[in-house]
Protein backbone atom coordinates (compact mmCIF):
# COMPACT_ATOMS: atom_id res chain seq x y z
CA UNK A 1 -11.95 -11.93 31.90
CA UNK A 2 -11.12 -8.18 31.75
CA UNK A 3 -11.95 -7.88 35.40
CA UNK A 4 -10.07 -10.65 36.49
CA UNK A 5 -7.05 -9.56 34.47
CA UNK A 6 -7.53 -6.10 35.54
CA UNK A 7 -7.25 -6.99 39.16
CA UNK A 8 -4.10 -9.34 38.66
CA UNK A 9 -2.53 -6.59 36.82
CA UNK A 10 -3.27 -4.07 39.70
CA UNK A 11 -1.90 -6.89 41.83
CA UNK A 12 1.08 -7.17 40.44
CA UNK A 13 1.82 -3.67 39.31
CA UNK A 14 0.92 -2.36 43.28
CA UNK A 15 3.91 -4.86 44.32
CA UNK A 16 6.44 -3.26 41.98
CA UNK A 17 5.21 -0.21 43.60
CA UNK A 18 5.42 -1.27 47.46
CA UNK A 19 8.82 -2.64 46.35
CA UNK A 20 10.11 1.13 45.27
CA UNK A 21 8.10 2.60 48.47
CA UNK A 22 10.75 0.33 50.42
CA UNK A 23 13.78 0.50 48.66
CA UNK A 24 12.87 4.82 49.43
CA UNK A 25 12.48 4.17 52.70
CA UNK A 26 15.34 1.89 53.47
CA UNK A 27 17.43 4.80 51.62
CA UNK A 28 16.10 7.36 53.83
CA UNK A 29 17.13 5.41 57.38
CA UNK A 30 20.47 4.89 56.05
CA UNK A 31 23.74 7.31 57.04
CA UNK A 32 24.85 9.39 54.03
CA UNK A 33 27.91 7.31 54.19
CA UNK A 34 26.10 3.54 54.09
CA UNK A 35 23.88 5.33 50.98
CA UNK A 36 24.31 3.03 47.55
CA UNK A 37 25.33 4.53 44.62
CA UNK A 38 22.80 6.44 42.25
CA UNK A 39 23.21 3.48 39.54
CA UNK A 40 22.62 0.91 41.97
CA UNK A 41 19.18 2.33 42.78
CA UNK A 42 18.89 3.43 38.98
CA UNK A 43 19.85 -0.78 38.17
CA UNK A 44 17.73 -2.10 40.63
CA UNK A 45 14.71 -0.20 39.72
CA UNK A 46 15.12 -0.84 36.14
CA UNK A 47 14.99 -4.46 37.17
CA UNK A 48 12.32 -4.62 38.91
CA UNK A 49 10.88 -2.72 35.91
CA UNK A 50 11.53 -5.33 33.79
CA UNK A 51 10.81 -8.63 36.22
CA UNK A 52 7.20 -6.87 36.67
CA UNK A 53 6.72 -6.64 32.76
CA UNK A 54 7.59 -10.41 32.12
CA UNK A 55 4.96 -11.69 34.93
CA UNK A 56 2.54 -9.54 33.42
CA UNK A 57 2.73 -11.32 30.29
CA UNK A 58 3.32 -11.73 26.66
CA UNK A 59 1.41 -8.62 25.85
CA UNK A 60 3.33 -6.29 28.29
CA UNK A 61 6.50 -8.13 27.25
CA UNK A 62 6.00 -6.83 23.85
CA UNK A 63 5.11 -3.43 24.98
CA UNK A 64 8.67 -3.43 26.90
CA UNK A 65 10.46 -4.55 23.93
CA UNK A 66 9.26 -1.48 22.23
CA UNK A 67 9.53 0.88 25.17
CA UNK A 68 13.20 -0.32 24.69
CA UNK A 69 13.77 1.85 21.57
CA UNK A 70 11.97 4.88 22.94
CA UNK A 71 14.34 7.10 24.17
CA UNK A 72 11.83 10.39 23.83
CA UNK A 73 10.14 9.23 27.62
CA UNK A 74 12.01 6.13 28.66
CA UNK A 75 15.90 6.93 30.72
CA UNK A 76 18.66 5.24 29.18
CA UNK A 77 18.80 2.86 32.28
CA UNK A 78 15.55 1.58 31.74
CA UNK A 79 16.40 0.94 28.09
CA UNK A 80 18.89 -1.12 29.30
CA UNK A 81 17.05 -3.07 30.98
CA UNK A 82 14.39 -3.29 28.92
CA UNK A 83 16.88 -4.73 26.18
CA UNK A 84 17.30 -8.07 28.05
CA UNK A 85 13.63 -8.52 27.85
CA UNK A 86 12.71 -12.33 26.60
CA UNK A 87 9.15 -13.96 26.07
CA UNK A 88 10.93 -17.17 27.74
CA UNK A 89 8.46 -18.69 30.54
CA UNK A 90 8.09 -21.49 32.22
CA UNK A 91 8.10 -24.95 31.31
CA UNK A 92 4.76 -26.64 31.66
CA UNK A 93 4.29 -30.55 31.52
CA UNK A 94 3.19 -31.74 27.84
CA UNK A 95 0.13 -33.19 29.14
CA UNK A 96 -1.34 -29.03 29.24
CA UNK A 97 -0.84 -28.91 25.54
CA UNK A 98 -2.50 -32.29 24.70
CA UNK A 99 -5.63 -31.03 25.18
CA UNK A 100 -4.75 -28.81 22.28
CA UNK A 101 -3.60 -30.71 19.79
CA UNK A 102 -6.91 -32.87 19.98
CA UNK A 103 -8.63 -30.31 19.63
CA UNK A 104 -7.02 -28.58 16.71
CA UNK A 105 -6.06 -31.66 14.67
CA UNK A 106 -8.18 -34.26 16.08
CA UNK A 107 -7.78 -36.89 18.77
CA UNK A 108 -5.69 -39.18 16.72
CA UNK A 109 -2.84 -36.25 16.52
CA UNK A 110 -0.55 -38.75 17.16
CA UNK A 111 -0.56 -40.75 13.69
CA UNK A 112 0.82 -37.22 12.07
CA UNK A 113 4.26 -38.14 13.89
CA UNK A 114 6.37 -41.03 13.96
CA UNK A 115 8.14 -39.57 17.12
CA UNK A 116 7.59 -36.12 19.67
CA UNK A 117 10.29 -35.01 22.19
CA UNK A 118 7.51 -34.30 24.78
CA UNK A 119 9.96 -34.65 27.89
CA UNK A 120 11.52 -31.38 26.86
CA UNK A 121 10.21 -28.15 24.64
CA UNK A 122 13.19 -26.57 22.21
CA UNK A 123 11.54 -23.14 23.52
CA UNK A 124 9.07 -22.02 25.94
CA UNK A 125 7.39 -18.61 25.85
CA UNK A 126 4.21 -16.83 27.39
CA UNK A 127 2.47 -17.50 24.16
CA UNK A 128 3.62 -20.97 23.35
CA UNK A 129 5.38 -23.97 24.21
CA UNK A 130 7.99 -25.32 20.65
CA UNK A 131 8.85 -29.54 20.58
CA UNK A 132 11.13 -30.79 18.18
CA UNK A 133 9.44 -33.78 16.54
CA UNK A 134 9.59 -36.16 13.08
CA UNK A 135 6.22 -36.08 11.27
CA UNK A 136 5.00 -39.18 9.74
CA UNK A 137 7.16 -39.22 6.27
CA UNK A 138 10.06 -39.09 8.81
CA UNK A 139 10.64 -35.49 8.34
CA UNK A 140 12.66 -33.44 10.94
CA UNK A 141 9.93 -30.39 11.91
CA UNK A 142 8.57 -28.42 14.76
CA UNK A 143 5.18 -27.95 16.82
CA UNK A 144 4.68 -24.79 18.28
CA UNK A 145 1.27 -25.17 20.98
CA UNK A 146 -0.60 -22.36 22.23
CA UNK A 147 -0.95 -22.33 25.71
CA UNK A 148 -4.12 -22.95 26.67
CA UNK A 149 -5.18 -19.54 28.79
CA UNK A 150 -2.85 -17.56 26.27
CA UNK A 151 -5.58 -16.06 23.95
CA UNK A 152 -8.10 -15.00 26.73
CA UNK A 153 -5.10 -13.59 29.02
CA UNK A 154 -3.96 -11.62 25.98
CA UNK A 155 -7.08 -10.22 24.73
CA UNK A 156 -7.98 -9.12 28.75
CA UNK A 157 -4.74 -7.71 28.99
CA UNK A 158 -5.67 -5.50 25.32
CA UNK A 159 -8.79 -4.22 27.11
CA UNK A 160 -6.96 -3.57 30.36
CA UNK A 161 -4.59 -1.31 28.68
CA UNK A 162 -7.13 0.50 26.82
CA UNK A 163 -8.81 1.89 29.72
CA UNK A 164 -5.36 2.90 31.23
CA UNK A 165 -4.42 5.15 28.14
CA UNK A 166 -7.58 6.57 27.76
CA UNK A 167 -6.96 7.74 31.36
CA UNK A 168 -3.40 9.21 30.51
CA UNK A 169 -4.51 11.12 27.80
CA UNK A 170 -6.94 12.54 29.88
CA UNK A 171 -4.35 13.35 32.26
CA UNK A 172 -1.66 14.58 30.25
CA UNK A 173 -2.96 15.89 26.77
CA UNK A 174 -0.28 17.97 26.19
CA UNK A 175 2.28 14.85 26.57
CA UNK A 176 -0.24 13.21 24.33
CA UNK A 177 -0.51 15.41 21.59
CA UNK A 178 2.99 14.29 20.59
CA UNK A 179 3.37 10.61 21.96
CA UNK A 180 0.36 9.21 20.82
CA UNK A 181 -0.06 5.74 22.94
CA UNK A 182 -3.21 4.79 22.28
CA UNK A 183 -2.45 5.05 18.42
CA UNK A 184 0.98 2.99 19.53
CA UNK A 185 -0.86 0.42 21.65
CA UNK A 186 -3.51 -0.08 17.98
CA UNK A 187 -0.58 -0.99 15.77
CA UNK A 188 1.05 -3.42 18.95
CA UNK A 189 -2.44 -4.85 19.30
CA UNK A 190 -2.59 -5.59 15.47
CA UNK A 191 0.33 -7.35 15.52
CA UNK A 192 -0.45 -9.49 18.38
CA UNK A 193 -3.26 -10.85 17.06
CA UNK A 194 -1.50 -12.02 14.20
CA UNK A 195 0.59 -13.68 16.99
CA UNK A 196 -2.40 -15.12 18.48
CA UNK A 197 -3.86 -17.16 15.13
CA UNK A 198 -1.01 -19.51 14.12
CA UNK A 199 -2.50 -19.91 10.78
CA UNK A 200 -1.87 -15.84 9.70
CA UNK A 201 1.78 -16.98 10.97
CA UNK A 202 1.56 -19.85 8.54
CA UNK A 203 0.76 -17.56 5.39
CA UNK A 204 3.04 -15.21 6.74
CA UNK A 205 5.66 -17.79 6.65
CA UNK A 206 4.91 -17.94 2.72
CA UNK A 207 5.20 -14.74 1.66
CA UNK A 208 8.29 -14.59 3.60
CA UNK A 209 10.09 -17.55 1.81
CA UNK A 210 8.90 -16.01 -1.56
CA UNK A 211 10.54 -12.63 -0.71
CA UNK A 212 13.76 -15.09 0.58
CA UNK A 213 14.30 -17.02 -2.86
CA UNK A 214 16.73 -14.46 -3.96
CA UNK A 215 19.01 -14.57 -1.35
CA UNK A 216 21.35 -17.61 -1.49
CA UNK A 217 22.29 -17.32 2.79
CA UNK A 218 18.38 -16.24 3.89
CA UNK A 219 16.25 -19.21 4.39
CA UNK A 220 12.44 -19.31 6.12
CA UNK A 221 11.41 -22.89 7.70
CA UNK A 222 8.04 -24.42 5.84
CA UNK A 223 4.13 -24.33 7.06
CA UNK A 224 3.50 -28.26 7.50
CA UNK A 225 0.75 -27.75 8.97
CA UNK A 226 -1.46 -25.07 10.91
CA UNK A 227 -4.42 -24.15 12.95
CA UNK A 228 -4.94 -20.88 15.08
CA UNK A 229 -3.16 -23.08 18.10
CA UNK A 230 -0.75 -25.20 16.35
CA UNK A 231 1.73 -25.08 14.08
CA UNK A 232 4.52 -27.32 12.71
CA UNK A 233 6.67 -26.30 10.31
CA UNK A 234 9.89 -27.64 8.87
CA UNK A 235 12.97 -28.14 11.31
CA UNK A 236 15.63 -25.21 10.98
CA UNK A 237 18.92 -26.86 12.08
CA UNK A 238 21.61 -24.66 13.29
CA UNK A 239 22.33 -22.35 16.41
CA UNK A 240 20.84 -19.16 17.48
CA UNK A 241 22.88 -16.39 15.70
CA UNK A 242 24.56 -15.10 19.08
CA UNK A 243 26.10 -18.64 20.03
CA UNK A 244 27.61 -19.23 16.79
CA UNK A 245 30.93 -20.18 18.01
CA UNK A 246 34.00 -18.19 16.58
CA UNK A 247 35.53 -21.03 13.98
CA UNK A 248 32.55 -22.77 12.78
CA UNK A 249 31.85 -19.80 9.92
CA UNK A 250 35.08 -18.16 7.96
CA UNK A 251 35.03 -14.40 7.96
CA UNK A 252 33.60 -14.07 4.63
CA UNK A 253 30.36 -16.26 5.51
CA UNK A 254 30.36 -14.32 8.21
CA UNK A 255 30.03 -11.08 6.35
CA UNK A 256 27.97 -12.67 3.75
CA UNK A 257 24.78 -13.65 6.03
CA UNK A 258 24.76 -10.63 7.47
CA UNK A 259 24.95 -7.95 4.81
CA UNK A 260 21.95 -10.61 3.16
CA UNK A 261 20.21 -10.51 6.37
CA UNK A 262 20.27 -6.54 6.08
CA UNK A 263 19.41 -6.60 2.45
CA UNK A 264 16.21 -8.98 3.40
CA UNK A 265 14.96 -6.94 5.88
CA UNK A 266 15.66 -3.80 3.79
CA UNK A 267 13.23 -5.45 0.69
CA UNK A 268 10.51 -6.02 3.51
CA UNK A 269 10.62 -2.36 5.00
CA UNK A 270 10.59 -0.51 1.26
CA UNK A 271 9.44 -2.83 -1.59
CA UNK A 272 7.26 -6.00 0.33
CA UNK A 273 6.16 -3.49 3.39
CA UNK A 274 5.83 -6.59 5.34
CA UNK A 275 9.17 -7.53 7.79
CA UNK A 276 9.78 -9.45 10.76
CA UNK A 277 9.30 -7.22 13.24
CA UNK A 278 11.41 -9.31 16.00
CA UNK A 279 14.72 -10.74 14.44
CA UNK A 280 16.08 -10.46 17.72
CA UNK A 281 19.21 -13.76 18.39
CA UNK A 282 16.75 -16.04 19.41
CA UNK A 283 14.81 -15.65 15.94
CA UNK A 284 17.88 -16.13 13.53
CA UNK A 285 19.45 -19.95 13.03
CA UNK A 286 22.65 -19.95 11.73
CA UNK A 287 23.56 -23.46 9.87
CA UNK A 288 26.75 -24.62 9.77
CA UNK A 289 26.45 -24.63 5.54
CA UNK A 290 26.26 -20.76 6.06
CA UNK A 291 22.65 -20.13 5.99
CA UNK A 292 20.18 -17.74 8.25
CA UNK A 293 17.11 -19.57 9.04
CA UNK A 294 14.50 -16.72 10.79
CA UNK A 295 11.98 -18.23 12.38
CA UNK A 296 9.29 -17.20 14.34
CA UNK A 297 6.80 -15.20 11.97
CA UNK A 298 4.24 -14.44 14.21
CA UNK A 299 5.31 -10.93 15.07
CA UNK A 300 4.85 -9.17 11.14
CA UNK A 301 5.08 -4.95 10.82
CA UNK A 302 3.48 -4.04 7.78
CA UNK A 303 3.45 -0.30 6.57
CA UNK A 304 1.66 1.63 3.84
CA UNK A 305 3.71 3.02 0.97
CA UNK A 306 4.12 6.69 2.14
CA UNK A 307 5.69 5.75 5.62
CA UNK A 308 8.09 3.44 3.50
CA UNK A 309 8.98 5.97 1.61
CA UNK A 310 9.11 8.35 3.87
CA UNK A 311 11.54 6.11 5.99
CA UNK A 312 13.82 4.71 2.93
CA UNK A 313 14.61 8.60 2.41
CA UNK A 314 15.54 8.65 6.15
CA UNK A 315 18.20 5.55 5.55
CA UNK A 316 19.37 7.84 2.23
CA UNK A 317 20.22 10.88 3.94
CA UNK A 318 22.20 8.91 6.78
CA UNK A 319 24.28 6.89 4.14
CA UNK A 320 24.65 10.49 2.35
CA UNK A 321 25.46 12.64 5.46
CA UNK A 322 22.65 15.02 4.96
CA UNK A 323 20.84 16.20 7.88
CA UNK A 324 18.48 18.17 5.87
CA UNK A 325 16.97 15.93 4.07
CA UNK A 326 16.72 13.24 7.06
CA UNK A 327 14.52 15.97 9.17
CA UNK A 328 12.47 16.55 5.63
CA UNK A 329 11.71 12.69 5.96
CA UNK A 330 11.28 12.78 9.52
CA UNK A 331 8.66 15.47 9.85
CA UNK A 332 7.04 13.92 7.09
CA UNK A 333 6.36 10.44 9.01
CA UNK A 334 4.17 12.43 11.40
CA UNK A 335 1.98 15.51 12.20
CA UNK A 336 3.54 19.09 13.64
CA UNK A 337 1.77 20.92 16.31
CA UNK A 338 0.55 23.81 17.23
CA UNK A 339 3.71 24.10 19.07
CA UNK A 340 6.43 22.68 17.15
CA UNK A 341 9.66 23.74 15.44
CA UNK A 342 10.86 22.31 12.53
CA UNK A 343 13.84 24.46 12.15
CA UNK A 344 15.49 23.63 15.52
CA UNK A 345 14.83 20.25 14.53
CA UNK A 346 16.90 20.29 11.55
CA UNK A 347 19.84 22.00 13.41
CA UNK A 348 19.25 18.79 16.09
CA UNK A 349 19.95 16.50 13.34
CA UNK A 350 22.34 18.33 11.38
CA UNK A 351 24.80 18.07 14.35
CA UNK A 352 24.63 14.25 14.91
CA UNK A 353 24.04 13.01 11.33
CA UNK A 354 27.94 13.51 10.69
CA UNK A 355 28.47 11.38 13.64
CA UNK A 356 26.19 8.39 12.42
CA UNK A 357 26.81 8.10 8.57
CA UNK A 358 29.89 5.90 8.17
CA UNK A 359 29.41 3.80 11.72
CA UNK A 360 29.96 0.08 11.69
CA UNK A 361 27.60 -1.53 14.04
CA UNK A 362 30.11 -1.93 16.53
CA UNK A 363 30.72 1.83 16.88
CA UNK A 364 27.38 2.89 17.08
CA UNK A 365 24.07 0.82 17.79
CA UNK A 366 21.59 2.24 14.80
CA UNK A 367 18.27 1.20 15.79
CA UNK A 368 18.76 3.27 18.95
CA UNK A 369 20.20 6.27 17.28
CA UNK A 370 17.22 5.95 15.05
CA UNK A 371 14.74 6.13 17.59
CA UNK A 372 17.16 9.04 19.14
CA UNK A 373 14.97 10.94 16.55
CA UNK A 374 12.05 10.56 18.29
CA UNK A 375 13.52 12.44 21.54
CA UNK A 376 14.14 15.49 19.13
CA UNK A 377 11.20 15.52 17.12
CA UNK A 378 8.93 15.29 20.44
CA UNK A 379 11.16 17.73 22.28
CA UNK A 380 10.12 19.79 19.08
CA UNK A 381 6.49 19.33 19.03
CA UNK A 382 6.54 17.07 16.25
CA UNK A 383 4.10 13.49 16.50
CA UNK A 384 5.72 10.60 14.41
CA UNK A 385 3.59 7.88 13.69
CA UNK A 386 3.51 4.96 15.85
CA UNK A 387 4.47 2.80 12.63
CA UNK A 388 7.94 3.96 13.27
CA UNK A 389 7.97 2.04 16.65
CA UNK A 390 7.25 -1.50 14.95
CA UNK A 391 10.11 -0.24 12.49
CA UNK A 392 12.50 1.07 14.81
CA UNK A 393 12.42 -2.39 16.85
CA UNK A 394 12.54 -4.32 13.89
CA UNK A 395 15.66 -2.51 13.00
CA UNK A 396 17.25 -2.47 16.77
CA UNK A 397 16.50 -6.06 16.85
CA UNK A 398 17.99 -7.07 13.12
CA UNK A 399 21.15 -4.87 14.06
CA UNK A 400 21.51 -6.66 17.49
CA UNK A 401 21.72 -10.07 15.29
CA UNK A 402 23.79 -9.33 12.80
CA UNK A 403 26.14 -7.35 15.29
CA UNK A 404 26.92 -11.02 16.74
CA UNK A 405 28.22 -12.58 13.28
CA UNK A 406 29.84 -9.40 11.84
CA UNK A 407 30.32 -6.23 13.74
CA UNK A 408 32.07 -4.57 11.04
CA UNK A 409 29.51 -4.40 8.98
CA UNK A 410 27.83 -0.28 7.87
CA UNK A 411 24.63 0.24 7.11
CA UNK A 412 25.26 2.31 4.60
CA UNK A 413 27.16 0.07 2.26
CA UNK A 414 24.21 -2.53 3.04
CA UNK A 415 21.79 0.27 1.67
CA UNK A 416 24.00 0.51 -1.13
CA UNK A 417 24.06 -3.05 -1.75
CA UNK A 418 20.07 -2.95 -2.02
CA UNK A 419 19.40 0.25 -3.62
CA UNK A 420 19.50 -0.88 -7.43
CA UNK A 421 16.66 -3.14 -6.29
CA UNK A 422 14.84 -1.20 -4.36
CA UNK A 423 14.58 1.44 -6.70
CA UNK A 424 13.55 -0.60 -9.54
CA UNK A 425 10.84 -2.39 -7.86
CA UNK A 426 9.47 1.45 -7.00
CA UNK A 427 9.81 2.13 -10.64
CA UNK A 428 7.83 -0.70 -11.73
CA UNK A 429 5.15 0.16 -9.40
CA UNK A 430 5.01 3.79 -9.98
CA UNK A 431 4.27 2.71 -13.58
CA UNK A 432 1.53 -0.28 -13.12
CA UNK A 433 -1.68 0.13 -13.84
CA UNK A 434 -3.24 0.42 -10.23
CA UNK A 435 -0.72 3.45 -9.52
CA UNK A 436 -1.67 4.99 -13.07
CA UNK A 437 -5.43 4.84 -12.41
CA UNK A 438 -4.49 6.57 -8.58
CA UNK A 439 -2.77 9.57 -10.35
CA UNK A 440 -5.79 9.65 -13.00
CA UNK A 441 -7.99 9.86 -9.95
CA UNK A 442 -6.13 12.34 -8.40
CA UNK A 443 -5.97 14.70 -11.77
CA UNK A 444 -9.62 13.85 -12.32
CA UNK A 445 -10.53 15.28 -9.00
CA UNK A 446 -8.20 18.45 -9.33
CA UNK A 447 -10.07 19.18 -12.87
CA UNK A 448 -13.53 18.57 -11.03
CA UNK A 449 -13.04 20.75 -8.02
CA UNK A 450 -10.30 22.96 -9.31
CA UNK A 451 -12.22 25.82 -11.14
CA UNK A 452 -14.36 26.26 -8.30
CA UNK A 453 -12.20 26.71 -5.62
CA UNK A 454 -9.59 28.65 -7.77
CA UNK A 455 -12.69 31.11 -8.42
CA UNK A 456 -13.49 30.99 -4.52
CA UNK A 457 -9.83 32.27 -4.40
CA UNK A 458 -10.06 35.10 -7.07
CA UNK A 459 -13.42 36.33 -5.38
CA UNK A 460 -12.07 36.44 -1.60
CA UNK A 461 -9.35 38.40 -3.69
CA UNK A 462 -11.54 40.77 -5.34
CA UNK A 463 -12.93 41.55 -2.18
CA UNK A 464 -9.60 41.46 0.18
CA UNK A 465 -10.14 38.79 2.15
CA UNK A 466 -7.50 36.80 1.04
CA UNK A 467 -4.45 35.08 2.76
CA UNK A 468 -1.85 33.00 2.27
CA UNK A 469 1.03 30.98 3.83
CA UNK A 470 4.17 29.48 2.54
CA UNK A 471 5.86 26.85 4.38
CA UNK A 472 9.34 26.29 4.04
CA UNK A 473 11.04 22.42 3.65
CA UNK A 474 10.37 21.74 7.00
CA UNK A 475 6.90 23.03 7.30
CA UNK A 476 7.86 26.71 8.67
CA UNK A 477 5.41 29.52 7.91
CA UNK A 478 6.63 32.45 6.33
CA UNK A 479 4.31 35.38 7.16
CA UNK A 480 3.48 36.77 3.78
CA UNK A 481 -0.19 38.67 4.02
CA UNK A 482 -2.20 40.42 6.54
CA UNK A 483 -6.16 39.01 6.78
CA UNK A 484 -8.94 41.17 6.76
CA UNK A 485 -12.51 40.97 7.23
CA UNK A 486 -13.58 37.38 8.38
CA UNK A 487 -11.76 33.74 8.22
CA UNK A 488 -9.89 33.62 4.92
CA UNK A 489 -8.65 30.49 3.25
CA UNK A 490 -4.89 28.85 3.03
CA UNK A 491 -3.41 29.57 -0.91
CA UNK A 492 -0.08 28.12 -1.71
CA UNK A 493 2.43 30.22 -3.49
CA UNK A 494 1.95 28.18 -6.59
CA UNK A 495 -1.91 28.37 -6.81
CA UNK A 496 -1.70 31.97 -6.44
CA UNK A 497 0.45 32.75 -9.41
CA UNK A 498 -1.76 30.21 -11.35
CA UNK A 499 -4.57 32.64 -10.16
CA UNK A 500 -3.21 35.38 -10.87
CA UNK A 501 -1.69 34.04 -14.61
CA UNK A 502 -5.90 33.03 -15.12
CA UNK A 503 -6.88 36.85 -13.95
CA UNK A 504 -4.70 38.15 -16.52
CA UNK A 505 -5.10 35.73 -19.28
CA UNK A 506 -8.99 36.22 -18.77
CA UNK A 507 -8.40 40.36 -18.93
CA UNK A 508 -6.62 39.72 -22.13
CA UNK A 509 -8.92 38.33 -23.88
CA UNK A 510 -12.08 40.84 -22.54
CA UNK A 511 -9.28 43.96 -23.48
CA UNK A 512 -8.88 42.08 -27.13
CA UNK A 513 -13.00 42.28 -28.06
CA UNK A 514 -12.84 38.61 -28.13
């Protein structure tokens, strides 16, 4: 399979590429006066761009989505582009899928369903074809049916990809050093294969409506029933958040769903660590009652608790107009290197943070500006991780949503609204048990291995060999000793006063007779 996929994808990507090679030429035999404009050529590229991504596949279309929100390496007019990316795809007859369904739930499928709209899917994308159906308690619910090629395609197109970035980095370490793709591609794959077993969508689906029962306007559809190629689920009725026509809600159940729909997704990026990482329109049904229905739970980010921490202090310093703190935050989502600066990062986001705090989403799109910290930090020398990606699309997308019901709405007061929450649930698990036994770890190992590397310290002193470096904030080294003979180790400010406070105390005693 990887062969076979590797050769369609040459295929298809050598088109794209004869298509530019024309389009150049053409310009070049045309009169200065007959020439298009720049942002036709800029426009049609970008499409062609995009067209080539979605025949690729589902895979590719995913990697587009989150190319979108990269504006370190991709122009603003392929971002564009990139933004009307869809997994919609063809329409293939029912009788494809059947083949399916016998095998995942048996060959008499049909007695789980009083009726099936086979003629015509509610959705069709690269990964699976959705019917609207009424199972056999005459329940309104939905089957979602892999396609059958999907899993192989997608898992050739994985390996494909793999060889291509380990020939980039090759290429182009130095670009690599601070965009780390193949890292990127990892945490993409990982979520895709979540995609590709329905029944991980299933239990994802669960945890999702537990997280949902305290919001009174977020709802999550019900797991019926699922395999890793079909699922039905209970029927969300409604339309897709961006064709919610302008009288059926009032303005206040307008502004209700979305700040809730903010204030869900916040709990799953700082307290659950586990969001839907593509609430794009498509993904949220709006009921007439006033409800949000997001469905679709395939596509899952999860994070660890440092890089939700790290990013909830991010959101902080925007809603608090301090640039200072959001580059602390920043720098600490990644790794600096050899060649970065911190400092000119902070003045980069010291200018625009003023610009950015008290936005409504229809003055400013923030999942974009987010990932506008990405350009600086790389243009600094500063590697984010590639969690941020599945965040920052997560956050473009949810933004996108809720900027179709209520544009007014500001992040920051929806931070607000969440914060007494959020903060309590981080209390509570600072103080369990597990995170009590972590810090007693931690302290256990500093008393174990302490004593012997503070003596290591006071010896390499004794004998001037001794360095140290203090960082600033931001990670800055202040020069602040001159090393002598040999490699010397790193001391902190703090564990050389400590040293030195021992030295003395120890002198003290020796001085006393005792």
């Amino acid at each position: 399979m990887p062969k076979g996929r590797t050769r369609r994808t040459a295929r298809i990507v050598s088109r794209l590429a004869g298509a530019e090679a024309a389009r150049a030429a053409r310009s070049r035999g045309r009169r200065p006066e007959a020439q298009p404009s720049p942002d036709a050529g800029k426009a049609e590229r970008a499409r062609h761009i995009r067209r080539t991504l979605e025949e690729l596949g589902p895979l590719y279309v995913k990697v587009g989505q989150i190319l979108a929100t990269r504006p370190d390496f991709v122009p603003q007019y392929i971002r564009d582009e990139l933004e009307n990316l869809n997994d919609k795809a063809r329409v293939e007859p029912f009788a494809r899928f059947e083949t399916v369904l016998e095998q995942d739930l048996g060959p008499r499928w049909r007695a789980g369903f009083q009726s099936i709209r086979t003629e015509e899917p509610l959705g069709s994308a690269s990964l699976a074809q959705v019917y609207k159906a009424v199972d056999a308690s005459g329940r309104a619910c939905v089957v979602k049916i892999q396609r059958p090629e999907a899993h192989e395609a997608v898992l050739g197109d994985m390996s494909v990809l793999k060889t291509a970035v380990r020939l980039f980095a090759k290429a182009a370490p130095h670009f690599n050093e601070v965009v780390d793709i193949g890292a990127m591609l990892e945490v993409l794959f990982t979520v895709m294969h979540d995609e590709l077993d329905f029944t991980r969508e299933a239990r994802n689906m669960k945890d999702a409506r537990k997280a949902a029962k305290d919001f009174k306007r977020v709802c999550v559809p019900k797991a019926l029933t699922a395999t890793p190629r079909v699922l039905v689920q209970t029927f969300a009725e409604g339309s897709p958040v961006n064709r919610v026509k302008p009288d059926e809600l009032s303005k206040k159940q307008r502004k209700a769903i979305a700040y809730q729909l903010m204030e869900f997704m916040f709990r799953g990026y700082f307290i659950d660590r586990r969001f839907h990482a593509d609430p794009h329109p498509g993904n949220i049904i709006v009921s007439t009652d006033g409800k949000a229905h997001l469905i679709d739970w395939g596509m899952v980010g999860r994070i660890d608790r440092g890089t939700s921490l790290a990013t909830l202090g991010v959101f902080l310093a925007l809603a608090q107009n301090d640039g200072a703190a959001m580059a602390r935050h920043w720098v600490s989502l990644g790794t600096a290197t050899p060649w970065s600066n911190p400092s000119a990062f902070l003045q980069d986001i010291s200018r625009i943070v003023p610009h950015w705090t008290d936005a409504s989403l229809d003055e400013l799109n923030f999942g974009v500006a987010l990932m506008t910290l990405l350009r600086y930090s790389s243009q600094r020398g500063i590697q984010i991780t590639p969690l941020t990606s599945v965040v920052g699309k997560s956050v473009a997308n949810i933004e996108g949503s809720v900027r179709c019901l209520y544009p007014k709405l500001k992040l920051s007061t929806a931070l607000h609204g969440t914060l007494r929450n959020v903060m309590r649930d981080l209390i509570l698990e600072t103080l369990s048990e597990e995170q009590a036994a972590q810090t007693a770890l931690h302290l256990l190992g500093t008393l174990i291995h302490g004593p012997a590397q503070l003596q290591s310290s006071l010896t390499d002193l004794s004998t001037r060999q001794l360095t140290f470096q203090a960082r600033n904030n931001l990670g800055d080294p202040i020069q602040a000793g001159r090393r002598h003979r040999g490699a010397a180790p790193t001391i902190s400010l703090p564990a050389l006063a400590l040293g030195a406070s021992w030295a003395g105390h120890r002198f003290c005693k020796k001085g006393s007779g005792s």
